[in-house]
C-alpha atoms as a PDB file:
ATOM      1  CA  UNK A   1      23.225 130.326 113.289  1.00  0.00           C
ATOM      2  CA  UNK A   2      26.114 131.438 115.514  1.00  0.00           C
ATOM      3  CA  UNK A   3      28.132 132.312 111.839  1.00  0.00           C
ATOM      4  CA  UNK A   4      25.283 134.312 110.163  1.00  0.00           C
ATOM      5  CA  UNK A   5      24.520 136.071 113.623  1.00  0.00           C
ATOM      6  CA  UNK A   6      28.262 136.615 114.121  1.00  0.00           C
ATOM      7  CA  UNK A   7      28.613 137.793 110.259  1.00  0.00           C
ATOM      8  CA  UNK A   8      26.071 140.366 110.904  1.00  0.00           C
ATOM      9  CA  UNK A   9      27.129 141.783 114.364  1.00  0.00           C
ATOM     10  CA  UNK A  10      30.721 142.346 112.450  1.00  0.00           C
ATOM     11  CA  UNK A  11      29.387 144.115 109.351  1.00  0.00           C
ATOM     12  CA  UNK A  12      27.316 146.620 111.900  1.00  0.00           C
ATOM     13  CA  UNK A  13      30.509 147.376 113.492  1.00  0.00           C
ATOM     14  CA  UNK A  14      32.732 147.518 110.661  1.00  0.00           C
ATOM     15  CA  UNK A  15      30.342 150.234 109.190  1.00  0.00           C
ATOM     16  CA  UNK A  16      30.507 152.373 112.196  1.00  0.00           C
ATOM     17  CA  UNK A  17      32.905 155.338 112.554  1.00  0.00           C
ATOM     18  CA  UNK A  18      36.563 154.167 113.614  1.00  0.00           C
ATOM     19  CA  UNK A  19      36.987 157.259 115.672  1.00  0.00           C
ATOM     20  CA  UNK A  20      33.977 156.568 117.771  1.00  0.00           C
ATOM     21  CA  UNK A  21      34.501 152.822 117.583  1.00  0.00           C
ATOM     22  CA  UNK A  22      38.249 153.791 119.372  1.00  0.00           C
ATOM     23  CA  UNK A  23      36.400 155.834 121.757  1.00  0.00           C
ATOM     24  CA  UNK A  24      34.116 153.419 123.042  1.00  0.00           C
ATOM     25  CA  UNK A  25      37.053 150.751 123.566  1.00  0.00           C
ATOM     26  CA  UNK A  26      39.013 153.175 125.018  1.00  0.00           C
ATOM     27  CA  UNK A  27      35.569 154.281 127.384  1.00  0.00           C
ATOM     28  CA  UNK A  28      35.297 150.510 128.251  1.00  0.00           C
ATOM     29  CA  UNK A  29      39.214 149.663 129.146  1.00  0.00           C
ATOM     30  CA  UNK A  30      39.416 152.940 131.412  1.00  0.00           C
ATOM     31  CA  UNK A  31      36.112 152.196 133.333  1.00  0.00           C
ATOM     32  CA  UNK A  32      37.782 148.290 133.951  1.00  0.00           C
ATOM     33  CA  UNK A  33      40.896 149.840 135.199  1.00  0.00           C
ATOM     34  CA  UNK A  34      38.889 152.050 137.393  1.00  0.00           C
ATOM     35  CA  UNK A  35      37.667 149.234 138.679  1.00  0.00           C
ATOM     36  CA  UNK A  36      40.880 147.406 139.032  1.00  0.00           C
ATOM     37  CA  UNK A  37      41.082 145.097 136.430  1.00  0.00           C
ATOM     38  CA  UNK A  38      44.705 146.039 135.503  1.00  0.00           C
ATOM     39  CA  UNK A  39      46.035 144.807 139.078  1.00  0.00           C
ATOM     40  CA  UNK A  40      43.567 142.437 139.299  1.00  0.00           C
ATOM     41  CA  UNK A  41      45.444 140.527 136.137  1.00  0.00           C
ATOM     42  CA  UNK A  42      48.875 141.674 137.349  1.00  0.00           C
ATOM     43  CA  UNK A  43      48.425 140.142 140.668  1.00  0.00           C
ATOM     44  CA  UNK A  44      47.143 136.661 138.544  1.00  0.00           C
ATOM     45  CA  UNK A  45      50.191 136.699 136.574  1.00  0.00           C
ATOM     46  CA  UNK A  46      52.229 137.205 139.267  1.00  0.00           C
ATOM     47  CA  UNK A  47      50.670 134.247 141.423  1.00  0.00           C
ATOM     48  CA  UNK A  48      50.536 132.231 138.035  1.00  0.00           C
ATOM     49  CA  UNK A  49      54.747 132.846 137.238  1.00  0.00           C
ATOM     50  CA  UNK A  50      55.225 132.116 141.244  1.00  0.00           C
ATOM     51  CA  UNK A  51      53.805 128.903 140.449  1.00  0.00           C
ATOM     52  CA  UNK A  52      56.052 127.685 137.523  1.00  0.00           C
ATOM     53  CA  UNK A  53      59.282 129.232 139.415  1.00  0.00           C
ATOM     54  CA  UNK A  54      58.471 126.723 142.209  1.00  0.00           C
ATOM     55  CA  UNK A  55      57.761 123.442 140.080  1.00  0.00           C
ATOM     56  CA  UNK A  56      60.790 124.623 138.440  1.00  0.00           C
ATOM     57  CA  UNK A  57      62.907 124.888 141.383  1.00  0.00           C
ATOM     58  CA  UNK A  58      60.998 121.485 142.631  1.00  0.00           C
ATOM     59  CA  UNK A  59      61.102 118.973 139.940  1.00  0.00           C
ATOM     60  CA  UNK A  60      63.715 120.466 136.804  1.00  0.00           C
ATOM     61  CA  UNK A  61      60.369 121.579 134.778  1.00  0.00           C
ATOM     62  CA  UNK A  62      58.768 124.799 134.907  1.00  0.00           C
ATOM     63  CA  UNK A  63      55.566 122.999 135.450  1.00  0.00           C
ATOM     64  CA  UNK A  64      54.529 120.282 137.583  1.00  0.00           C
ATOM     65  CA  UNK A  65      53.222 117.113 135.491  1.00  0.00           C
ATOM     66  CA  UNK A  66      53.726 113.462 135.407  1.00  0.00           C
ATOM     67  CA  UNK A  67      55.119 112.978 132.291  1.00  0.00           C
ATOM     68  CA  UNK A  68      54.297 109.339 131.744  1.00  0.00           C
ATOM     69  CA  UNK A  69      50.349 109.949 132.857  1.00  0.00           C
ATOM     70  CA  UNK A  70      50.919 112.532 129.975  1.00  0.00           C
ATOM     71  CA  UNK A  71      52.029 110.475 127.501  1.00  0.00           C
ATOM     72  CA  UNK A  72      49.766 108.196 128.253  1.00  0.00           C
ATOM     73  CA  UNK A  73      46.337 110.558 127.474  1.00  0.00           C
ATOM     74  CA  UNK A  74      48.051 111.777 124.410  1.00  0.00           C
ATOM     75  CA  UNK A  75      48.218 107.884 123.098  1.00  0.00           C
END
């Protein structure tokens, strides 16, 4: 059901105008930035890149894992 419901929500949209379809995304990603998305996900990426610098500068690996416990669940 999710397919044939899917299917039809795409051919609606691929039948509207691309101008207005570019509009509306455009309407959509300036009201988010308004809001503060943007920063919001620079700020995340920033935290998230802090993060791998330190379990680089801890253990040798930009991330922090035990290796054999990984192996192990991939067995």
């Amino acid at each position: 059901q999710l397919d044939s419901e899917t299917r039809t929500l795409a051919e609606q949209i691929a039948k509207m105008p691309p101008f207005a379809l570019r509009q509306a995304k455009r309407a959509v990603n300036q009201t988010l930035d308004v809001q503060g998305f943007y920063a919001a996900i620079q700020s995340v990426f920033d935290i998230h890149q802090t993060g791998h610098g330190n379990a680089l500068s801890v253990s040798g690996w930009p991330v922090l894992v035990n290796m054999d416990q990984m192996k192990a669940n991939i067995q």
